[in-house]
PDB file of N, CA and C in Angstrom:
ATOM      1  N   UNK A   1      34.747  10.675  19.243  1.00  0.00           N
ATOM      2  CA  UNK A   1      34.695   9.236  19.452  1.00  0.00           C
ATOM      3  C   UNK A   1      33.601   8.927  20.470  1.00  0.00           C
ATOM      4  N   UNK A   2      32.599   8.094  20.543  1.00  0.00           N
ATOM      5  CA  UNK A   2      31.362   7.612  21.155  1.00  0.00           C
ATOM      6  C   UNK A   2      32.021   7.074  22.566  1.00  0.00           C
ATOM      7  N   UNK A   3      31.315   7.266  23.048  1.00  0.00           N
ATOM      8  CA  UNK A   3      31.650   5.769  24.463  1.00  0.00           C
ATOM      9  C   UNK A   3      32.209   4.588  24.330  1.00  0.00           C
ATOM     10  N   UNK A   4      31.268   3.994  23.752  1.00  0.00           N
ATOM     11  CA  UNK A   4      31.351   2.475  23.389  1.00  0.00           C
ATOM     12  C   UNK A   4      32.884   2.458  22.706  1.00  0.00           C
ATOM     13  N   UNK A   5      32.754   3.232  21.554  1.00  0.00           N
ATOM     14  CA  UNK A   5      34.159   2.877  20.858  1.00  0.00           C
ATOM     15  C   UNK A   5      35.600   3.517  21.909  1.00  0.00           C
ATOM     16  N   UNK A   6      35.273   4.150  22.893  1.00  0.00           N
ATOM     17  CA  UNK A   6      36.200   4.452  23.992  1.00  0.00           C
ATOM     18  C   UNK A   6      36.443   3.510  25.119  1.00  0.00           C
ATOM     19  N   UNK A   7      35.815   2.767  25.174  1.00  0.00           N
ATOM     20  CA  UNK A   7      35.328   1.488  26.139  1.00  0.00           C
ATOM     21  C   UNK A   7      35.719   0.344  25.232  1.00  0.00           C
ATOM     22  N   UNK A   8      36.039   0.204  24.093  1.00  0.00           N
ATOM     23  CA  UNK A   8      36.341  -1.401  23.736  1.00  0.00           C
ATOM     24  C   UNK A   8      38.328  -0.538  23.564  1.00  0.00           C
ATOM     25  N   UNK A   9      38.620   0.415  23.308  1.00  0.00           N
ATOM     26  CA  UNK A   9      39.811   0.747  23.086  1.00  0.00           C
ATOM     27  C   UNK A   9      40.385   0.583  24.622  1.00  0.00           C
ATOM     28  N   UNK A  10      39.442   0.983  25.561  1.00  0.00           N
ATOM     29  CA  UNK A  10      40.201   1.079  26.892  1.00  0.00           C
ATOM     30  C   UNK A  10      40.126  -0.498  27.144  1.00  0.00           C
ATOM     31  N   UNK A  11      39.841  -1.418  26.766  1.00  0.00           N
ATOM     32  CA  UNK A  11      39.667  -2.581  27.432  1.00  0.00           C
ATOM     33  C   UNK A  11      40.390  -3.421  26.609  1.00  0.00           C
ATOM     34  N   UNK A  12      40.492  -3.204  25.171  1.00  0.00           N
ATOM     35  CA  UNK A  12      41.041  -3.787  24.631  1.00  0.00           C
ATOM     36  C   UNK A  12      41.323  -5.242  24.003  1.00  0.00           C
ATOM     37  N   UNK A  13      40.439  -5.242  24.161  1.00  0.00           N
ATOM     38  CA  UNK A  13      38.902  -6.560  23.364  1.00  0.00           C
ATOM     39  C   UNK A  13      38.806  -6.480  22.083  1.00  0.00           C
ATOM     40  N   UNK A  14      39.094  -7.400  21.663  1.00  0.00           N
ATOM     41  CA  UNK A  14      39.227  -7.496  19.818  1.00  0.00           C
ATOM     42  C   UNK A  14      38.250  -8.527  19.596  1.00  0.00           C
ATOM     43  N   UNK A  15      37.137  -8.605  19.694  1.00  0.00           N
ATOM     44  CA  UNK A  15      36.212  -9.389  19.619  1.00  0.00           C
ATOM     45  C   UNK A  15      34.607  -9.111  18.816  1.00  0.00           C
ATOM     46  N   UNK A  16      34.200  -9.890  17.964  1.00  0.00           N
ATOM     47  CA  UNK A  16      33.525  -9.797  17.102  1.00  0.00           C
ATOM     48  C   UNK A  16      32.454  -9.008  17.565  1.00  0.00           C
ATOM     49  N   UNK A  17      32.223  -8.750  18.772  1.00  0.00           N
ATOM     50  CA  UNK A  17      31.282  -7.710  19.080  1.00  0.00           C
ATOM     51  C   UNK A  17      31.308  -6.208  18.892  1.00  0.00           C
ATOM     52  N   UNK A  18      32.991  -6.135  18.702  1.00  0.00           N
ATOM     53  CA  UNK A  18      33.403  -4.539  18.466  1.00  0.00           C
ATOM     54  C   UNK A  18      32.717  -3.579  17.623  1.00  0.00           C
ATOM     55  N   UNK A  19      32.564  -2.627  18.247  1.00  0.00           N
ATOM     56  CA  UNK A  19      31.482  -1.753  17.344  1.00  0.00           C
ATOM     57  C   UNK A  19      32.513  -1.441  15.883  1.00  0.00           C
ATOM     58  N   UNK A  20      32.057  -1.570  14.802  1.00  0.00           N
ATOM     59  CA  UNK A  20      32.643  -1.343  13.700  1.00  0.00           C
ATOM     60  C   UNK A  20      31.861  -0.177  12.701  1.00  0.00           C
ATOM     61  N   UNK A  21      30.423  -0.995  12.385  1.00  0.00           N
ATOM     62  CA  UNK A  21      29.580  -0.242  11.796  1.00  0.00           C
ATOM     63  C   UNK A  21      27.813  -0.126  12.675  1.00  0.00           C
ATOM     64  N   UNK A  22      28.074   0.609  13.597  1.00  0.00           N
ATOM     65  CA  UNK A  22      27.276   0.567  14.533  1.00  0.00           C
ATOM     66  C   UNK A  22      25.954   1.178  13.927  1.00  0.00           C
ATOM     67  N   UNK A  23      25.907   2.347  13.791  1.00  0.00           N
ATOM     68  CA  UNK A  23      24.675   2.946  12.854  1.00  0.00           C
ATOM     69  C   UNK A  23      23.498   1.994  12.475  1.00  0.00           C
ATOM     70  N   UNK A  24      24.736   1.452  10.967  1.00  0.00           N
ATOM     71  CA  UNK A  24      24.104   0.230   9.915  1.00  0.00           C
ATOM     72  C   UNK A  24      23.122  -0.627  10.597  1.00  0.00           C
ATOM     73  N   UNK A  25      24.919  -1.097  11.207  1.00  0.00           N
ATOM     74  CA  UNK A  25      23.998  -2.657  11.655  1.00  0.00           C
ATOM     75  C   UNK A  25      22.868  -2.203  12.650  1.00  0.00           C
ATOM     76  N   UNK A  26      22.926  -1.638  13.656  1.00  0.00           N
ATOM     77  CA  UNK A  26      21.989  -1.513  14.660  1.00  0.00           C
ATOM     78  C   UNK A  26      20.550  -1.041  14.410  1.00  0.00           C
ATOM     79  N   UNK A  27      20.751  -0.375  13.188  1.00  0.00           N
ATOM     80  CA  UNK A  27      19.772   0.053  12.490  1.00  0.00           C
ATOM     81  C   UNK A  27      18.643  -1.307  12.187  1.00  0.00           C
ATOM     82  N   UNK A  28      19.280  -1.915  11.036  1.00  0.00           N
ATOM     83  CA  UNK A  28      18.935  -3.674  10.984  1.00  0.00           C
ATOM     84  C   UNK A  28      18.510  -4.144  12.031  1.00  0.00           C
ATOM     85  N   UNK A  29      19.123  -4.241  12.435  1.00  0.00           N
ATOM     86  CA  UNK A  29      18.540  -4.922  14.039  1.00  0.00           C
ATOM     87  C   UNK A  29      17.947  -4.931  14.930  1.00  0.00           C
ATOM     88  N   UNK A  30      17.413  -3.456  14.774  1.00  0.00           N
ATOM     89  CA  UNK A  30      16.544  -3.104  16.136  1.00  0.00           C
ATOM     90  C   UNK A  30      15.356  -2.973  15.099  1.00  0.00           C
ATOM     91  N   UNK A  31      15.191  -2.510  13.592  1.00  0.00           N
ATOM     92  CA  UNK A  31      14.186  -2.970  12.703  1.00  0.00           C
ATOM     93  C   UNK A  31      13.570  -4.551  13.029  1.00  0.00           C
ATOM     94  N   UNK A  32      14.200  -5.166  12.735  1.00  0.00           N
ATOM     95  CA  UNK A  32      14.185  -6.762  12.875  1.00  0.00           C
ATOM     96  C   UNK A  32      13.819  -6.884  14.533  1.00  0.00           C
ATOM     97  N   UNK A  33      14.222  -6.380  15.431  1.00  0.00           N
ATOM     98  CA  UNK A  33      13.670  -6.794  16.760  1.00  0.00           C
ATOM     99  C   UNK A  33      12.189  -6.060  17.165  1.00  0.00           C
ATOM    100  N   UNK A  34      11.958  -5.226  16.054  1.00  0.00           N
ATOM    101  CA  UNK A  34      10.684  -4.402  16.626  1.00  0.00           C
ATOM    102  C   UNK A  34       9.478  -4.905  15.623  1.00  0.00           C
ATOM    103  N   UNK A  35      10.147  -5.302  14.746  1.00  0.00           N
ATOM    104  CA  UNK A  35       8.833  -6.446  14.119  1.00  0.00           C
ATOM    105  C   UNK A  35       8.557  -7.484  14.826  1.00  0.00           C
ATOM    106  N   UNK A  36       9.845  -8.229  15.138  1.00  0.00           N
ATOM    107  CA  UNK A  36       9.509  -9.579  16.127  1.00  0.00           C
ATOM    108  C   UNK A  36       8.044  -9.124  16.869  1.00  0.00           C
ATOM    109  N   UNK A  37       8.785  -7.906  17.811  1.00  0.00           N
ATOM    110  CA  UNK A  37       7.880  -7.022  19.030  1.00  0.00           C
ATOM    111  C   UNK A  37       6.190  -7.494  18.242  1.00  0.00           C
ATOM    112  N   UNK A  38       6.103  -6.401  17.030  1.00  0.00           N
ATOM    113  CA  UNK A  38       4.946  -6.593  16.697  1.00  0.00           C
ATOM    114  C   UNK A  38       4.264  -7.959  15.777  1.00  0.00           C
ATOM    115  N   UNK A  39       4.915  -9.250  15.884  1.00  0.00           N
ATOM    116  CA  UNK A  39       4.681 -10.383  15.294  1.00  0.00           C
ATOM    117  C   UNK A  39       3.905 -10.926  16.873  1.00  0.00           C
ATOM    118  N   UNK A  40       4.692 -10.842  18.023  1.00  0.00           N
ATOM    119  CA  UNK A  40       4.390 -11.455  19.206  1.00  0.00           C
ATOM    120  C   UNK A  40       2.795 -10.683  19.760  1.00  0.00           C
ATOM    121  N   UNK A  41       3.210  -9.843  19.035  1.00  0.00           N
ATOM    122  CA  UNK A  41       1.718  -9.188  20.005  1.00  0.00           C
ATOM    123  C   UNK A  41       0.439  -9.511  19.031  1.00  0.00           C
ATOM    124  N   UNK A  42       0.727  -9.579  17.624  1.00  0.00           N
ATOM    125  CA  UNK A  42      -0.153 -10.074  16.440  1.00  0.00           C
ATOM    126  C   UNK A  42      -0.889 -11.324  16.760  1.00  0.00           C
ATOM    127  N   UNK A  43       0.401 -12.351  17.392  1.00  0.00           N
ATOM    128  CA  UNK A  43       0.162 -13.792  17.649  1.00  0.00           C
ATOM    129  C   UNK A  43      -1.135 -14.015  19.141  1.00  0.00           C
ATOM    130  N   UNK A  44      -0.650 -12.880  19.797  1.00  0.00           N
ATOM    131  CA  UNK A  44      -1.443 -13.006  21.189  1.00  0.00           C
ATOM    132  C   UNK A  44      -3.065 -12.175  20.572  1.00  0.00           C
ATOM    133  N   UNK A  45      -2.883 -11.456  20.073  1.00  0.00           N
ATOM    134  CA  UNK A  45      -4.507 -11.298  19.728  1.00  0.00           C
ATOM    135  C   UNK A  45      -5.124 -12.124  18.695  1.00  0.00           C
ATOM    136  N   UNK A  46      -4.335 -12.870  17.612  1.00  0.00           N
ATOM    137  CA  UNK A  46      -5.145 -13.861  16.778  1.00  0.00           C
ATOM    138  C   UNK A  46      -5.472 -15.205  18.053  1.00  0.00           C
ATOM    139  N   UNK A  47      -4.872 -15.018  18.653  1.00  0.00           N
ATOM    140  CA  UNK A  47      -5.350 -16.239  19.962  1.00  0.00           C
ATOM    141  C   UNK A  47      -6.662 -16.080  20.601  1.00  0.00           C
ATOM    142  N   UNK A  48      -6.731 -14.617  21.185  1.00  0.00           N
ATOM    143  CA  UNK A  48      -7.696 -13.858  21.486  1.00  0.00           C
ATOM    144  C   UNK A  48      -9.156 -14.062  20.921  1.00  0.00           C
ATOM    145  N   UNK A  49      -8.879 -13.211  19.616  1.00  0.00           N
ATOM    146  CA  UNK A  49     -10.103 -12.550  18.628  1.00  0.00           C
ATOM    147  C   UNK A  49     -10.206 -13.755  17.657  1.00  0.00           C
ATOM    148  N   UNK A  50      -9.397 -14.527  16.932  1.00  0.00           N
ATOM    149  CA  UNK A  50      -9.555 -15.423  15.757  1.00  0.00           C
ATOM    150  C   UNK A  50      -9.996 -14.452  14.615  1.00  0.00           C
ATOM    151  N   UNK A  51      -9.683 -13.212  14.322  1.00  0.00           N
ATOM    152  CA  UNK A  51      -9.488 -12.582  13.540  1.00  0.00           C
ATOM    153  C   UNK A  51      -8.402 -12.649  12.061  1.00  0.00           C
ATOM    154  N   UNK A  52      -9.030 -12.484  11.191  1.00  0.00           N
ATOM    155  CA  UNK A  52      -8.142 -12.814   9.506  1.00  0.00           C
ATOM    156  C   UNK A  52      -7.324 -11.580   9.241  1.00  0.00           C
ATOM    157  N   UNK A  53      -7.747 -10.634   9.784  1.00  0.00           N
ATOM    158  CA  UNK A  53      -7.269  -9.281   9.568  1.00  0.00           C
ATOM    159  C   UNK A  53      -5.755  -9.212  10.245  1.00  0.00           C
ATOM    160  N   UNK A  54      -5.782  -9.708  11.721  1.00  0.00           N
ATOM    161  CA  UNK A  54      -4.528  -9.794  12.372  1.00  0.00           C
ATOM    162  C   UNK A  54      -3.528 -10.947  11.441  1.00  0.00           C
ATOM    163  N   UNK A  55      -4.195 -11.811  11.263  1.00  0.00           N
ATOM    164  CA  UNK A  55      -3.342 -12.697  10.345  1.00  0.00           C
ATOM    165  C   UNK A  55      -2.680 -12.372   8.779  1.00  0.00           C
ATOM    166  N   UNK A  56      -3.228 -11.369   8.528  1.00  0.00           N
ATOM    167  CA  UNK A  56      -2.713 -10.468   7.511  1.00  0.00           C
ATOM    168  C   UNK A  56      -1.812  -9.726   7.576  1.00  0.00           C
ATOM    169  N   UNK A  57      -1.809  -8.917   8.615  1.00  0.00           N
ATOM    170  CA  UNK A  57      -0.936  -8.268   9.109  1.00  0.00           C
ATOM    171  C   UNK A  57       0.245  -9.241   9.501  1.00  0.00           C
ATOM    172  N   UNK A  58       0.042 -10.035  10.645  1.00  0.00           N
ATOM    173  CA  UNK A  58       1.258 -10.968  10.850  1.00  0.00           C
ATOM    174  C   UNK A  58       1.963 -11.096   9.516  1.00  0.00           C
ATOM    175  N   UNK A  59       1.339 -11.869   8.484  1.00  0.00           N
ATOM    176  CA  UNK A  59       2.150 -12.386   7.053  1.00  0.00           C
ATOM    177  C   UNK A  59       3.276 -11.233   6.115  1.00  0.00           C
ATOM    178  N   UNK A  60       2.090  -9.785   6.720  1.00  0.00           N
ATOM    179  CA  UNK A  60       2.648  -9.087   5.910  1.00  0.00           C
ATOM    180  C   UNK A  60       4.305  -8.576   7.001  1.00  0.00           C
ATOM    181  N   UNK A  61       3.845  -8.458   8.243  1.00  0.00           N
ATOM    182  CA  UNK A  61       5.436  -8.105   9.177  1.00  0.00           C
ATOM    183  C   UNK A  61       6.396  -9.158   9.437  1.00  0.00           C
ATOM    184  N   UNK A  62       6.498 -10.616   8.782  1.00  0.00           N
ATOM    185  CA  UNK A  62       6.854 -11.397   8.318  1.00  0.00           C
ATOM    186  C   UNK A  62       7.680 -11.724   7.228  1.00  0.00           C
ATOM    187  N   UNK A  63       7.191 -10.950   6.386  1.00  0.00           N
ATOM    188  CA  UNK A  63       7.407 -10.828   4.859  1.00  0.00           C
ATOM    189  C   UNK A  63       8.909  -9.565   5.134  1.00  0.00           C
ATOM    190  N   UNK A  64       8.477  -8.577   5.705  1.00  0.00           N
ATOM    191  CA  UNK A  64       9.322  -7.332   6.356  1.00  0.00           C
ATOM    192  C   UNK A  64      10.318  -8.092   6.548  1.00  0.00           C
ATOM    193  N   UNK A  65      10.457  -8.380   7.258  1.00  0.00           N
ATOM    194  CA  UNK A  65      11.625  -8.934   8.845  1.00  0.00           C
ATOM    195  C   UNK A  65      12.393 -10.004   7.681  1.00  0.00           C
ATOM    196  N   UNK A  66      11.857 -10.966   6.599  1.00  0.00           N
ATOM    197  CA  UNK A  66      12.485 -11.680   5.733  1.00  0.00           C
ATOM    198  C   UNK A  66      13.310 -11.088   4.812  1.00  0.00           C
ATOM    199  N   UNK A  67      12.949  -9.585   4.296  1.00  0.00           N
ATOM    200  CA  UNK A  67      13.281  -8.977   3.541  1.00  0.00           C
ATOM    201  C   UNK A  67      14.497  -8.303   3.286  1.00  0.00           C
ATOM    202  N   UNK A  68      14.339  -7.645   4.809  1.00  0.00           N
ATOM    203  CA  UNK A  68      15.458  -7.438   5.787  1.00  0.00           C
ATOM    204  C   UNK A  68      16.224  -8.152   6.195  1.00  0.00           C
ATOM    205  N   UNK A  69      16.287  -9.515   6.413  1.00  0.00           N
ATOM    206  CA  UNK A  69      16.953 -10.443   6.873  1.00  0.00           C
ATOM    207  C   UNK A  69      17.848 -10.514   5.681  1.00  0.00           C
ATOM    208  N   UNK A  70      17.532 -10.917   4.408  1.00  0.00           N
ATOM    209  CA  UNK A  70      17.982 -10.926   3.247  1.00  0.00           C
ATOM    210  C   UNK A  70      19.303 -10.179   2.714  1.00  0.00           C
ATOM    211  N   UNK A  71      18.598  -8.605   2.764  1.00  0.00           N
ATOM    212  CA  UNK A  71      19.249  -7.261   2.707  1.00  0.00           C
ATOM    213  C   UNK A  71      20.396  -7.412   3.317  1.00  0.00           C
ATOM    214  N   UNK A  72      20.179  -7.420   4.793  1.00  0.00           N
ATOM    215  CA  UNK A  72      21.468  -7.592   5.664  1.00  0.00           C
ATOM    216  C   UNK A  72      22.635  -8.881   5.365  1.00  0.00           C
ATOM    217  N   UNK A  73      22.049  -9.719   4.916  1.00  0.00           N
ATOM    218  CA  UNK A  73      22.918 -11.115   4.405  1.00  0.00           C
ATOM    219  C   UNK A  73      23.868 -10.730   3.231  1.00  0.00           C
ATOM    220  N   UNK A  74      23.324  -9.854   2.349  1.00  0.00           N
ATOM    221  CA  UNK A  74      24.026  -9.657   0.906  1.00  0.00           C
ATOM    222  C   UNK A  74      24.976  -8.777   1.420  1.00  0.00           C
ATOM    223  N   UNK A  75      24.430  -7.813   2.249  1.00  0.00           N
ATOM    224  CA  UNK A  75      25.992  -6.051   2.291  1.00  0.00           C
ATOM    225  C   UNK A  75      26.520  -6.806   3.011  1.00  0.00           C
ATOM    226  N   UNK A  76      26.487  -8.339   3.762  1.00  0.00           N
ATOM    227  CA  UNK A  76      28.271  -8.726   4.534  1.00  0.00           C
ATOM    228  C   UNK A  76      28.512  -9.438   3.761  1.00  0.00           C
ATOM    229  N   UNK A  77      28.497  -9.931   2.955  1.00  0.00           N
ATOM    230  CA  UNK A  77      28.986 -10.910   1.538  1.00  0.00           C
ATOM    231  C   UNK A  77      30.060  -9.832   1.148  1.00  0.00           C
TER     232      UNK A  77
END
């Protein structure tokens, strides 16, 4: 048994935060937070450079993060 899931048993918190499917989801999620990562840094050099190339890229880690967003919407249905 992990920590975490030893720590919501010792506390005894039944709350939607409870680790259930930790792996999965976290998996999702830290995907989805590390595109953000690289959308924000995309945004600060098309500011920069005015480059088409970065703006390509943005659309395309955009497109990702939607995809995913998606994915994750249907397996909790």
């Amino acid at each position: 048994m992990t920590t975490i899931k030893k720590l919501n048993k010792q506390s005894g918190v039944k709350a939607p935060f409870c680790i259930f499917n930790y792996k999965r989801v976290m998996k999702k999620n830290q995907m989805v937070i590390i595109l953000l990562a690289f959308t924000m840094i995309l945004e600060v050099l098309f500011l920069v450079s005015r480059n088409i190339i970065i703006v390509m890229g943005q659309m395309c880690i955009t497109a990702t993060m939607v995809i995913l967003y998606v994915k994750g919407n249907k397996r909790k249905e």
